[in-house]
N, C-alpha and C. Protein backbone atom coordinates (compact mmCIF):
# COMPACT_ATOMS: atom_id res chain seq x y z
N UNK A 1 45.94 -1.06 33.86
CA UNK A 1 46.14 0.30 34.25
C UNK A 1 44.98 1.14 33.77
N UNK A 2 44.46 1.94 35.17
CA UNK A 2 43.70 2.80 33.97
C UNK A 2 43.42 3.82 33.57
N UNK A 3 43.41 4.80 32.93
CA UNK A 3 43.61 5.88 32.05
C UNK A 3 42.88 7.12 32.79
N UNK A 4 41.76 6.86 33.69
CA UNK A 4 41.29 7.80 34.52
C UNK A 4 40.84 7.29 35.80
N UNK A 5 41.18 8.21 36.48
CA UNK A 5 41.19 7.62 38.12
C UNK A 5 39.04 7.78 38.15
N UNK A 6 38.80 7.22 39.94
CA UNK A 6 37.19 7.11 39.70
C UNK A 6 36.78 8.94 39.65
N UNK A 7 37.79 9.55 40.27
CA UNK A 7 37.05 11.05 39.97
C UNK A 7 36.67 11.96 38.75
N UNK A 8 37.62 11.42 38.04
CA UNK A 8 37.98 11.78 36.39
C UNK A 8 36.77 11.25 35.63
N UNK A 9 36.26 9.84 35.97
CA UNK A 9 35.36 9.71 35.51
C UNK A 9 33.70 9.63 35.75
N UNK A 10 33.64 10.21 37.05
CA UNK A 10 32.28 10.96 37.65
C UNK A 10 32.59 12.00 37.03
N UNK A 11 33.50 13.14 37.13
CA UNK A 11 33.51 13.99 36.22
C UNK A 11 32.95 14.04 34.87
N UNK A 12 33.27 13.08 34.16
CA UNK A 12 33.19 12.63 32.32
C UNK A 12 31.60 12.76 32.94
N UNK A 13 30.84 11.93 33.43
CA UNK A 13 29.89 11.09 33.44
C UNK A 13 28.88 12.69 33.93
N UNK A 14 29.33 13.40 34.84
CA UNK A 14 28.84 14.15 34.85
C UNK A 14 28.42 15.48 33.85
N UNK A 15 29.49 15.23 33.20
CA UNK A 15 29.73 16.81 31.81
C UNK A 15 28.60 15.74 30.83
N UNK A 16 28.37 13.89 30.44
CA UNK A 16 28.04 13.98 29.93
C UNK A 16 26.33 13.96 29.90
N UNK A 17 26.01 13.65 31.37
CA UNK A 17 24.53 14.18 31.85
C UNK A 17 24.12 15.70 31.55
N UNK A 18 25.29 16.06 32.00
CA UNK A 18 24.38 17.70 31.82
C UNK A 18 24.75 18.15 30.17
N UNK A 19 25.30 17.91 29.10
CA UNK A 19 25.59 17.92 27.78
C UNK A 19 23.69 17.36 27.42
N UNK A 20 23.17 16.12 28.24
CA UNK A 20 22.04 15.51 27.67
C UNK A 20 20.78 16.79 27.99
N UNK A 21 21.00 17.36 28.95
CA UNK A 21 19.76 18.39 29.31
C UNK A 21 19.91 19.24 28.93
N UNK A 22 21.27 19.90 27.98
CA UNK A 22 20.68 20.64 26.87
C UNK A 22 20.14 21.19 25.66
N UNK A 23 19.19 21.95 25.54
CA UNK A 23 18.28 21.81 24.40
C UNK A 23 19.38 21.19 23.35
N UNK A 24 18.57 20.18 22.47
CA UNK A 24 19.64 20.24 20.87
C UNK A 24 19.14 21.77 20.37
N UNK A 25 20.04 21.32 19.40
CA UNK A 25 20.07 22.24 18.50
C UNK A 25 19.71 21.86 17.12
N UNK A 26 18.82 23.00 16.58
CA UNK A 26 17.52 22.61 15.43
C UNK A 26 18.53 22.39 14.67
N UNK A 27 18.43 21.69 13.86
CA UNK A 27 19.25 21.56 12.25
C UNK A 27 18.37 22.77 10.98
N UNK A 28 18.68 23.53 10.12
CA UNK A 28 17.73 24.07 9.63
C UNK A 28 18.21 23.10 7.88
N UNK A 29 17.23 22.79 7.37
CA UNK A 29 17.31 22.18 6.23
C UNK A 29 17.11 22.72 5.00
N UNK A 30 18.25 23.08 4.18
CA UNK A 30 18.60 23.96 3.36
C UNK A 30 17.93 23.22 1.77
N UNK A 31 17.14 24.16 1.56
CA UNK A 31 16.58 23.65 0.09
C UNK A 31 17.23 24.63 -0.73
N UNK A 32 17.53 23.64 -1.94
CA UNK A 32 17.75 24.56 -2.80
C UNK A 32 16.52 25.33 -3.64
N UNK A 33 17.03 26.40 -4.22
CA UNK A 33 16.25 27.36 -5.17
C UNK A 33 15.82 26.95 -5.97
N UNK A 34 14.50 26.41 -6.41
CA UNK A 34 14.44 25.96 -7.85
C UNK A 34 14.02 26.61 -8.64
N UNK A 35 14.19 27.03 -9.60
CA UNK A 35 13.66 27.82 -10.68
C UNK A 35 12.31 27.39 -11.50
N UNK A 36 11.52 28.12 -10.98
CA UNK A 36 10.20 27.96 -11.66
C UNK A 36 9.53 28.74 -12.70
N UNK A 37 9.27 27.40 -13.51
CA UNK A 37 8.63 28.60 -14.67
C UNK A 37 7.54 27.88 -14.93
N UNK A 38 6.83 29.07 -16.24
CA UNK A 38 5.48 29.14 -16.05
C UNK A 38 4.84 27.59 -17.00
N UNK A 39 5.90 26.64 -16.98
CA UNK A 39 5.31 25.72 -17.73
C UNK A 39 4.59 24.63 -16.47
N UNK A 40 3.26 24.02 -16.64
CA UNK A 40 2.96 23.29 -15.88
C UNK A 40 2.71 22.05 -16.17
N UNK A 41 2.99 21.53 -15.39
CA UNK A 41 3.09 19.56 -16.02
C UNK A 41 1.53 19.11 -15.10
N UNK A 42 0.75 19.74 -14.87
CA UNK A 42 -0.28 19.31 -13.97
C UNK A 42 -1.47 20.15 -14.39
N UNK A 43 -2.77 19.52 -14.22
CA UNK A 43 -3.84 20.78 -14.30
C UNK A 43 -3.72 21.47 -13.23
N UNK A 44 -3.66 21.02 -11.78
CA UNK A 44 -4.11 21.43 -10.84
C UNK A 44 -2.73 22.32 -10.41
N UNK A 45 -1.77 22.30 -11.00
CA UNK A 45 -0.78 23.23 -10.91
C UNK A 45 -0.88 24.79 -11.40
N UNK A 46 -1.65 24.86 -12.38
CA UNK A 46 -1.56 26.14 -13.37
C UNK A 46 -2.21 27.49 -12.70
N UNK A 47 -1.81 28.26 -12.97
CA UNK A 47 -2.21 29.48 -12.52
C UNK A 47 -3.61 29.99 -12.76
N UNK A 48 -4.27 30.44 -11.96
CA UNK A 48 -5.58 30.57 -12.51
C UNK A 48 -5.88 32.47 -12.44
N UNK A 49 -6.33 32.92 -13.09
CA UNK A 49 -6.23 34.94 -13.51
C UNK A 49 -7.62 34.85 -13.78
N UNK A 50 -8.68 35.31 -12.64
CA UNK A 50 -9.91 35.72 -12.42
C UNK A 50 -10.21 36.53 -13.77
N UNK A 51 -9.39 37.79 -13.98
CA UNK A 51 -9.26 39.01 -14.47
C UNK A 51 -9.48 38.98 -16.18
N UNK A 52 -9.23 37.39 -16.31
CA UNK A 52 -9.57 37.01 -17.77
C UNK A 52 -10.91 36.68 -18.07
N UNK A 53 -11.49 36.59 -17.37
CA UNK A 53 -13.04 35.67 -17.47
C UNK A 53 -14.07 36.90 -16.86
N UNK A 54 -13.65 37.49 -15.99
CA UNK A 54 -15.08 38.41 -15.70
C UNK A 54 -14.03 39.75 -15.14
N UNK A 55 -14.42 41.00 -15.13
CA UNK A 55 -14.41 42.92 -15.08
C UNK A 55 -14.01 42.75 -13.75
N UNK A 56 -12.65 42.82 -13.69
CA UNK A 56 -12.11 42.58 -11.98
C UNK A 56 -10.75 44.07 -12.17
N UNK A 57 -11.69 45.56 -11.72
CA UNK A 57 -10.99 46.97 -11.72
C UNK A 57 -9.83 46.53 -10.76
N UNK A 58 -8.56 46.90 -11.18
CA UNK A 58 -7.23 47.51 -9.98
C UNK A 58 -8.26 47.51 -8.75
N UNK A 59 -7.82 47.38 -7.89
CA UNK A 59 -8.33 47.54 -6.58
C UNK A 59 -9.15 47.38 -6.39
N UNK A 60 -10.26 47.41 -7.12
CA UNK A 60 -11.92 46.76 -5.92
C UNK A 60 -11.86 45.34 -6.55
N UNK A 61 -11.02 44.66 -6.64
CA UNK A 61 -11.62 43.50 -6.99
C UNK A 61 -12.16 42.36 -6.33
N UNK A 62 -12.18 42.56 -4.35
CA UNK A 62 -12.98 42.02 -3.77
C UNK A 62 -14.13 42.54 -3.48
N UNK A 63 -14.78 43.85 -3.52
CA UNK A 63 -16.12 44.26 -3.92
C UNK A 63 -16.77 43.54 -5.15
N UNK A 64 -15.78 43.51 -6.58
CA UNK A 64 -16.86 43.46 -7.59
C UNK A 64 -17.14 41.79 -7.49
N UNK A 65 -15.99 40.98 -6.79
CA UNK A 65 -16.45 39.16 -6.88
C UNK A 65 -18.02 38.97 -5.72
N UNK A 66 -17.71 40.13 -4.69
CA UNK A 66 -18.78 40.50 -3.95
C UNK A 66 -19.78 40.05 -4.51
N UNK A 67 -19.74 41.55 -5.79
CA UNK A 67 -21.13 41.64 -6.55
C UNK A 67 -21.40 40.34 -6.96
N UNK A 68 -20.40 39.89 -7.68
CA UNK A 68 -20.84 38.72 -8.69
C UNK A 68 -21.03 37.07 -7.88
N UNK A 69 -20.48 37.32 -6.67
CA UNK A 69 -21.19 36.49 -5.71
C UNK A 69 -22.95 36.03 -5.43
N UNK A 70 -23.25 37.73 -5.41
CA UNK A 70 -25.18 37.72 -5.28
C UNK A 70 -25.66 37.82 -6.22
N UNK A 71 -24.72 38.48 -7.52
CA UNK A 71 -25.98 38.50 -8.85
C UNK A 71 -26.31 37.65 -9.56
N UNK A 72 -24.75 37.02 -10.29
CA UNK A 72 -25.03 35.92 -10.46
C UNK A 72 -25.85 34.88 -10.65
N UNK A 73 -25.81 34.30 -9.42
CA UNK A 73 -26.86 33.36 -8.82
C UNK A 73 -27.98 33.62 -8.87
N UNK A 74 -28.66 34.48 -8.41
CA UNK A 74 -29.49 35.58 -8.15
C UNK A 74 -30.48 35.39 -9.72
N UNK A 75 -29.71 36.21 -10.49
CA UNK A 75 -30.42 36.27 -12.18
C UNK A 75 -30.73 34.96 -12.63
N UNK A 76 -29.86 33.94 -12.09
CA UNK A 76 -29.74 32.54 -13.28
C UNK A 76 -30.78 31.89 -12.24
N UNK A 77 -30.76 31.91 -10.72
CA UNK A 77 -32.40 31.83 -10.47
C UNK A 77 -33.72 32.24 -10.51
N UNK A 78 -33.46 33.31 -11.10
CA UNK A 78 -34.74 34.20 -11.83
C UNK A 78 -34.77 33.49 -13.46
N UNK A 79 -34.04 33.09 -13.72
CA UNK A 79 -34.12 32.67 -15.35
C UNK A 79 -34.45 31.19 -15.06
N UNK A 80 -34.39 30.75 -14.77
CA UNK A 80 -34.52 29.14 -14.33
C UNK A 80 -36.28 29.14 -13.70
N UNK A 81 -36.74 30.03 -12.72
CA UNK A 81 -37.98 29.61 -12.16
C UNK A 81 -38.81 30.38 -13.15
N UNK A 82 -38.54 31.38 -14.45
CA UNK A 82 -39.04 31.92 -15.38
C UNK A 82 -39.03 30.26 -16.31
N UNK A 83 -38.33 29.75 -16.83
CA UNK A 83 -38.49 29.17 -18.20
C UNK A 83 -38.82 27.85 -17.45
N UNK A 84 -38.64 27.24 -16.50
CA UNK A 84 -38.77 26.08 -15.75
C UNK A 84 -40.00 25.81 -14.89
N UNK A 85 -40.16 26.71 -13.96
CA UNK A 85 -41.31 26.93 -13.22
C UNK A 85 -42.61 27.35 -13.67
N UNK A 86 -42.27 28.80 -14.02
CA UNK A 86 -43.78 29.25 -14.85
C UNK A 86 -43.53 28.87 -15.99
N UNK A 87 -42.96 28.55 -16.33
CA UNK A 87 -43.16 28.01 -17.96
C UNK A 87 -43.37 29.35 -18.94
N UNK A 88 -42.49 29.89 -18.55
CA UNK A 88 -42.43 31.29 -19.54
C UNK A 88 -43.51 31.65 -19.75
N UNK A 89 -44.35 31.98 -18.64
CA UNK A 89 -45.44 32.65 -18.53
C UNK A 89 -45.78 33.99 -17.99
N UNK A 90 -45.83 35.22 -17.75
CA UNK A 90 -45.24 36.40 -16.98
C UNK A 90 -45.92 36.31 -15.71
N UNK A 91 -47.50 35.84 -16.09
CA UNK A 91 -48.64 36.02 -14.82
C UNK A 91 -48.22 34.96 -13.67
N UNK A 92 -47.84 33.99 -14.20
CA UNK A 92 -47.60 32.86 -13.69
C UNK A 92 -46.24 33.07 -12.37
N UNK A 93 -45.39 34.35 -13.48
CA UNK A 93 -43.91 34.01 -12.71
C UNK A 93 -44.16 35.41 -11.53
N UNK A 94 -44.93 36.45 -12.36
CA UNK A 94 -44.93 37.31 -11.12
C UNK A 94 -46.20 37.38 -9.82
N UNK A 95 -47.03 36.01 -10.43
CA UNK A 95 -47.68 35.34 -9.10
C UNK A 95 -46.68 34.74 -8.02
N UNK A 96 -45.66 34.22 -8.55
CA UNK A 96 -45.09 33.66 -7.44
C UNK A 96 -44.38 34.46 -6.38
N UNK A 97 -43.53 34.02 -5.16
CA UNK A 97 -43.05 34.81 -4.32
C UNK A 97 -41.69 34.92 -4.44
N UNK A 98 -41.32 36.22 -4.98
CA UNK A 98 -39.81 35.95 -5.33
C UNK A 98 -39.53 36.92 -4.35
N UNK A 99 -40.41 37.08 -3.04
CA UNK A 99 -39.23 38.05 -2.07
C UNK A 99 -38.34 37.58 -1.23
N UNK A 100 -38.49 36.34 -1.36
CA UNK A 100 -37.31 34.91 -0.36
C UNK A 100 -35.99 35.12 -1.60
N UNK A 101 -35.20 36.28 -0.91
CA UNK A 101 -33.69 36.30 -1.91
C UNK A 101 -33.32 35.23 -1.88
N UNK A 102 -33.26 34.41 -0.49
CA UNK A 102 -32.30 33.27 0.00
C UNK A 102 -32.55 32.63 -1.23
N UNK A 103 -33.81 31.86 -1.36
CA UNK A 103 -34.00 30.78 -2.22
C UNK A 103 -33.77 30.72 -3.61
N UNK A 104 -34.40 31.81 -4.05
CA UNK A 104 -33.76 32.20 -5.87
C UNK A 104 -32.42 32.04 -5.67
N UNK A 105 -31.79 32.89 -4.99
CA UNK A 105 -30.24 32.92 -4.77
C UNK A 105 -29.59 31.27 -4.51
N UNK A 106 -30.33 30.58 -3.64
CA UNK A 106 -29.33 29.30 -3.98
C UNK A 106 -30.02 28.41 -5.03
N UNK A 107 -31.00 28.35 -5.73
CA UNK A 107 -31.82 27.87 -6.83
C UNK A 107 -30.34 28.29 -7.93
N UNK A 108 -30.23 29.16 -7.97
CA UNK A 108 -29.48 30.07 -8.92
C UNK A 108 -27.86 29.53 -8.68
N UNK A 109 -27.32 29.26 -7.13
CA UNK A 109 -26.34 28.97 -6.83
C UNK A 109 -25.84 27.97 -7.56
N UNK A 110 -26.49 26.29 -7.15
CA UNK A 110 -26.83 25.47 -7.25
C UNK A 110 -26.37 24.71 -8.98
N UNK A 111 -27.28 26.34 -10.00
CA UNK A 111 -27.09 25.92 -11.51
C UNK A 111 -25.55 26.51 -11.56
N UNK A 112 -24.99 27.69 -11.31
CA UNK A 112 -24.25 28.04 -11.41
C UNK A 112 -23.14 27.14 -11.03
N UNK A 113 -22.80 26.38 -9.90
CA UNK A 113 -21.98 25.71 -9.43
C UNK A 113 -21.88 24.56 -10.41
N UNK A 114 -22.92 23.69 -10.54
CA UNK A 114 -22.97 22.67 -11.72
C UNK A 114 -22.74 22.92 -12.90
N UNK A 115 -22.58 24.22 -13.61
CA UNK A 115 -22.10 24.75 -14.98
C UNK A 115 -20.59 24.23 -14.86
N UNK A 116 -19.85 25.34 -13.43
CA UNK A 116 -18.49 25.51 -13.18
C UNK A 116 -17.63 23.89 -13.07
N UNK A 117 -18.38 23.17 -12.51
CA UNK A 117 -17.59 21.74 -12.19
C UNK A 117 -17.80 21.30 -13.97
N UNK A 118 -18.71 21.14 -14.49
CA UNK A 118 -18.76 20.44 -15.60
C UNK A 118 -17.48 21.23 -16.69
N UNK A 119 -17.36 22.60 -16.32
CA UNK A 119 -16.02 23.11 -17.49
C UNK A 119 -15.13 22.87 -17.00
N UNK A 120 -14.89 22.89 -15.18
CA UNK A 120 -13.81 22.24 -15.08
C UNK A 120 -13.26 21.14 -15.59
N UNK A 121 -14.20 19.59 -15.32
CA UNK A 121 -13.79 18.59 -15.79
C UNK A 121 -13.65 18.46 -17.54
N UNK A 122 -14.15 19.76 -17.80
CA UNK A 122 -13.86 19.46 -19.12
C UNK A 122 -12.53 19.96 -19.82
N UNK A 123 -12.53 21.17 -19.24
CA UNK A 123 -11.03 21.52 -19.54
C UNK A 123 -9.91 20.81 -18.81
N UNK A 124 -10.47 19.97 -18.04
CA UNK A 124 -9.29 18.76 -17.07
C UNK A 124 -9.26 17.82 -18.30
N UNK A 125 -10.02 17.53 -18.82
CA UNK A 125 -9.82 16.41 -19.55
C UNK A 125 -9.30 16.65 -21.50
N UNK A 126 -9.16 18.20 -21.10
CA UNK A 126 -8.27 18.79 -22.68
C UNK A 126 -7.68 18.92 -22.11
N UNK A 127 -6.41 18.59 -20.89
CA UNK A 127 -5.66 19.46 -20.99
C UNK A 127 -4.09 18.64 -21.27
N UNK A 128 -3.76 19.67 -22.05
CA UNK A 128 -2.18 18.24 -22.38
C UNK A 128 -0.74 19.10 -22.00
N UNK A 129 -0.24 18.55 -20.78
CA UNK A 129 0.95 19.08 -20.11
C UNK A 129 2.35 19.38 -20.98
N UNK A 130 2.62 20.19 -21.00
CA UNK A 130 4.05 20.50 -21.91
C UNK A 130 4.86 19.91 -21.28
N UNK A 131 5.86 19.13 -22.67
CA UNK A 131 7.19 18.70 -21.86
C UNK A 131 8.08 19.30 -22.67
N UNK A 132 9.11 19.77 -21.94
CA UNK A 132 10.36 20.39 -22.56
C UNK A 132 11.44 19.55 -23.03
N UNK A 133 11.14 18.26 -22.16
CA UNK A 133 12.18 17.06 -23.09
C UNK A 133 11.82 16.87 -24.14
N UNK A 134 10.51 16.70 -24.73
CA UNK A 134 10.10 16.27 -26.11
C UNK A 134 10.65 17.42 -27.12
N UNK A 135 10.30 18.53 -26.52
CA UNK A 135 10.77 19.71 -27.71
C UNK A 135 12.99 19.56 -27.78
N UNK A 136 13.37 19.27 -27.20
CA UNK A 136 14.52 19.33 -27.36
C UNK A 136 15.35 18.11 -27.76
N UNK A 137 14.46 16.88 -27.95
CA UNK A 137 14.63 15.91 -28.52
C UNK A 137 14.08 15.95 -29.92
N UNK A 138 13.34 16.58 -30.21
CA UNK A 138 13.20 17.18 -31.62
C UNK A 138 13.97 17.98 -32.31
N UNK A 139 14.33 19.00 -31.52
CA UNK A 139 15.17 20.04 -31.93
C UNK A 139 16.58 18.92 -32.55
N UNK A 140 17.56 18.09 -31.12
CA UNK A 140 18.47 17.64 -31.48
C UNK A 140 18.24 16.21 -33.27
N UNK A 141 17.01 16.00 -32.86
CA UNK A 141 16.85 14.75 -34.66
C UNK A 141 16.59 15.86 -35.54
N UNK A 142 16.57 17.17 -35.63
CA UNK A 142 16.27 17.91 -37.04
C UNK A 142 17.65 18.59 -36.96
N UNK A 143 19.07 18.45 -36.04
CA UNK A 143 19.77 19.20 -36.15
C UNK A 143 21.38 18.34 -37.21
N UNK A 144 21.30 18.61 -38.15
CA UNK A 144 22.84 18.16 -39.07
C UNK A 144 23.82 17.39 -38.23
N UNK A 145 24.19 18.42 -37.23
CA UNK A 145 25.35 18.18 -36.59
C UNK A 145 25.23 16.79 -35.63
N UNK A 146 24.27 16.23 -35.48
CA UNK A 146 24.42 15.21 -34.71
C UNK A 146 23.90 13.39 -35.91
N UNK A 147 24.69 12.79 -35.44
CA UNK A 147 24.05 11.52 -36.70
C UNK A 147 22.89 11.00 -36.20
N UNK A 148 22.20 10.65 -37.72
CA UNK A 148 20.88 10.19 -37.15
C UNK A 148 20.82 9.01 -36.81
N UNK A 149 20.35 8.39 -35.47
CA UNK A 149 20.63 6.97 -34.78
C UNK A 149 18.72 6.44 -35.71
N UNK A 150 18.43 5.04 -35.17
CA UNK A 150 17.67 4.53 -35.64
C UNK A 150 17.25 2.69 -34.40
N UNK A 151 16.48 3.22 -33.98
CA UNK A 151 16.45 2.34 -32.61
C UNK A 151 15.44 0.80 -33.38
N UNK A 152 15.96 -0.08 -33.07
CA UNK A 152 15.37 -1.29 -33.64
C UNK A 152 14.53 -2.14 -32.57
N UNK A 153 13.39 -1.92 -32.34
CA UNK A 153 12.60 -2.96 -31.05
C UNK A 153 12.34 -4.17 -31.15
């Protein structure tokens, strides 16, 4: 016997063709909130504050990185083709042609950039990640109330 005659089930067959041509529907994937704080378990995680290292005023502070974009460079290639080039000579350094900004400027770039990578990797390689498990596993072995265990390897 059977439960739907052939119209009943061109019908079905039909509701379930046209059910297939329409759009799905997005799922949206619910993250939770995590609470972040300012401890970082990574170098490349940590916050980095311009404002500590070089004169960065409320509000112009993309003018003054401006500045310190061209001077910068600029001076430390004037100091470099002074003690390097002329050999700390004055005649020597203001014979040469220092009206090519470009070139002092990336001469200058160049030292500057190679300073910055070398403190990076150096402060990459001081740097020691806080863990909050260690401090609270200390806290609990200096605390009375719990007995002191003693692990045998």
């Amino acid at each position: 016997m059977a439960l739907f005659s052939k119209n009943d089930k061109s019908s079905i067959d039909k509701a379930k063709s046209k059910a297939s041509l329409m759009p799905k529907r997005k799922v949206k994937k619910v993250r939770k909130a995590v609470k972040r704080e300012n401890v970082s378990n990574t170098f490349g995680s940590q916050p980095v504050d311009f404002g500590k290292f070089v004169y960065l005023p409320e509000g112009y502070e993309n003018f003054f990185i401006f500045l310190y974009v061209l001077i910068v460079p600029y001076v430390t290639g004037l100091i470099f083709l002074f003690f390097f080039v002329a050999k700390t000579n004055v005649t020597n350094f203001t014979s040469m042609d220092l009206t090519t900004f470009f070139v002092v400027w990336a001469i200058g770039y160049e030292i500057v950039a190679a300073v910055l990578l070398v403190l990076i990797f150096y402060s990459a390689f001081r740097f020691k990640p806080k863990a909050k498990k260690q401090q609270t596993r200390q806290k609990r072995r200096d605390n009375s109330a719990f007995p002191k265990t003693y692990k045998f390897d």
